[in-house]
Protein backbone atom coordinates (compact mmCIF):
# COMPACT_ATOMS: atom_id res chain seq x y z
CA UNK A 1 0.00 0.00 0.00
CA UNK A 2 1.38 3.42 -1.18
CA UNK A 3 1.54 6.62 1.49
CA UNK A 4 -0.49 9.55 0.02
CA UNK A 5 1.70 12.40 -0.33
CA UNK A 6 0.47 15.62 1.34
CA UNK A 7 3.47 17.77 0.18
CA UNK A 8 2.55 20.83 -1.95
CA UNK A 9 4.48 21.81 -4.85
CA UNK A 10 5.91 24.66 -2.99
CA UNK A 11 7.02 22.36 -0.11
CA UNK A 12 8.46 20.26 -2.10
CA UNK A 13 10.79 22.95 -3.27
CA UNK A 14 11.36 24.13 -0.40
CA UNK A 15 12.56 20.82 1.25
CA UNK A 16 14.62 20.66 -2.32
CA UNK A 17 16.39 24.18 -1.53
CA UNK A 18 17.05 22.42 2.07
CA UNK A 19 18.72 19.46 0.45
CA UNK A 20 20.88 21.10 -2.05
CA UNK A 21 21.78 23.58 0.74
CA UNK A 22 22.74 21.28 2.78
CA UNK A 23 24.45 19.42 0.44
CA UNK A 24 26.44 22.09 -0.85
CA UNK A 25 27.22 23.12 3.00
CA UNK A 26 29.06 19.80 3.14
CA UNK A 27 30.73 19.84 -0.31
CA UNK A 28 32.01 23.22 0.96
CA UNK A 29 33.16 21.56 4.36
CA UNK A 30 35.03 19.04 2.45
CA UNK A 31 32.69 16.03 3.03
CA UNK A 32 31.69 13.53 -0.02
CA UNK A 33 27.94 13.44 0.11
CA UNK A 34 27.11 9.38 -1.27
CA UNK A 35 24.63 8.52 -3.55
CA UNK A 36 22.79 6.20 -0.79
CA UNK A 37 23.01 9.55 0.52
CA UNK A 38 21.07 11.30 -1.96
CA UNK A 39 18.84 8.97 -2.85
CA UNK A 40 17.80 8.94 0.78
CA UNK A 41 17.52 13.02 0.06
CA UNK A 42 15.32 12.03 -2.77
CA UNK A 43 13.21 10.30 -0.47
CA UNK A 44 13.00 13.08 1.43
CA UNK A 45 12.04 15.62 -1.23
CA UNK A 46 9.52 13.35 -2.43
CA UNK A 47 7.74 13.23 1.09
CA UNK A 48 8.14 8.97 1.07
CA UNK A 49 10.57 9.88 4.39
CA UNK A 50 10.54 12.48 6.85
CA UNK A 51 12.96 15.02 8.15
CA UNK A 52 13.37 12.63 11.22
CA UNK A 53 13.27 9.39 9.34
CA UNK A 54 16.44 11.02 6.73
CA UNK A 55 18.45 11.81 9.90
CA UNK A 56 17.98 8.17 11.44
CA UNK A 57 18.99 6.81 7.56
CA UNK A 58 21.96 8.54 7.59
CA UNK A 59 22.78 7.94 11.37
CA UNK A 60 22.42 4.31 10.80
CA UNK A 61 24.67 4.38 7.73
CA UNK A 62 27.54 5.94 9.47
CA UNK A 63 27.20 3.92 12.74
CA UNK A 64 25.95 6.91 14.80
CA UNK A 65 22.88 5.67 16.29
């Protein structure tokens, strides 16, 4: 069974211009964003995953739970 999505067009930008901020943020800091990484960002964009639920992905990957 599929999730309906309740993320607006403008939302969806929004948590976008969050993503490739943060991204960038990292580049700038040095650090090599994956693509498990940014397909977990994709996720995120695409409201299947939540703010909380793309931290725990990423905390999981790098052993920080």
């Amino acid at each position: 069974m599929m999730a309906i999505s309740t993320t607006t067009k403008t939302e969806s930008v929004a948590r976008q211009r969050r993503v490739d901020a943060a991204i960038h943020s990292g580049e700038m800091e040095g650090v090599h964003v994956t693509s498990a990484t940014r397909a977990d960002a994709g996720d995120y964009v695409a409201d299947r995953i939540t703010s909380a639920e793309l931290v725990e992905r990423a905390r999981a990957r790098y052993g920080l739970s």
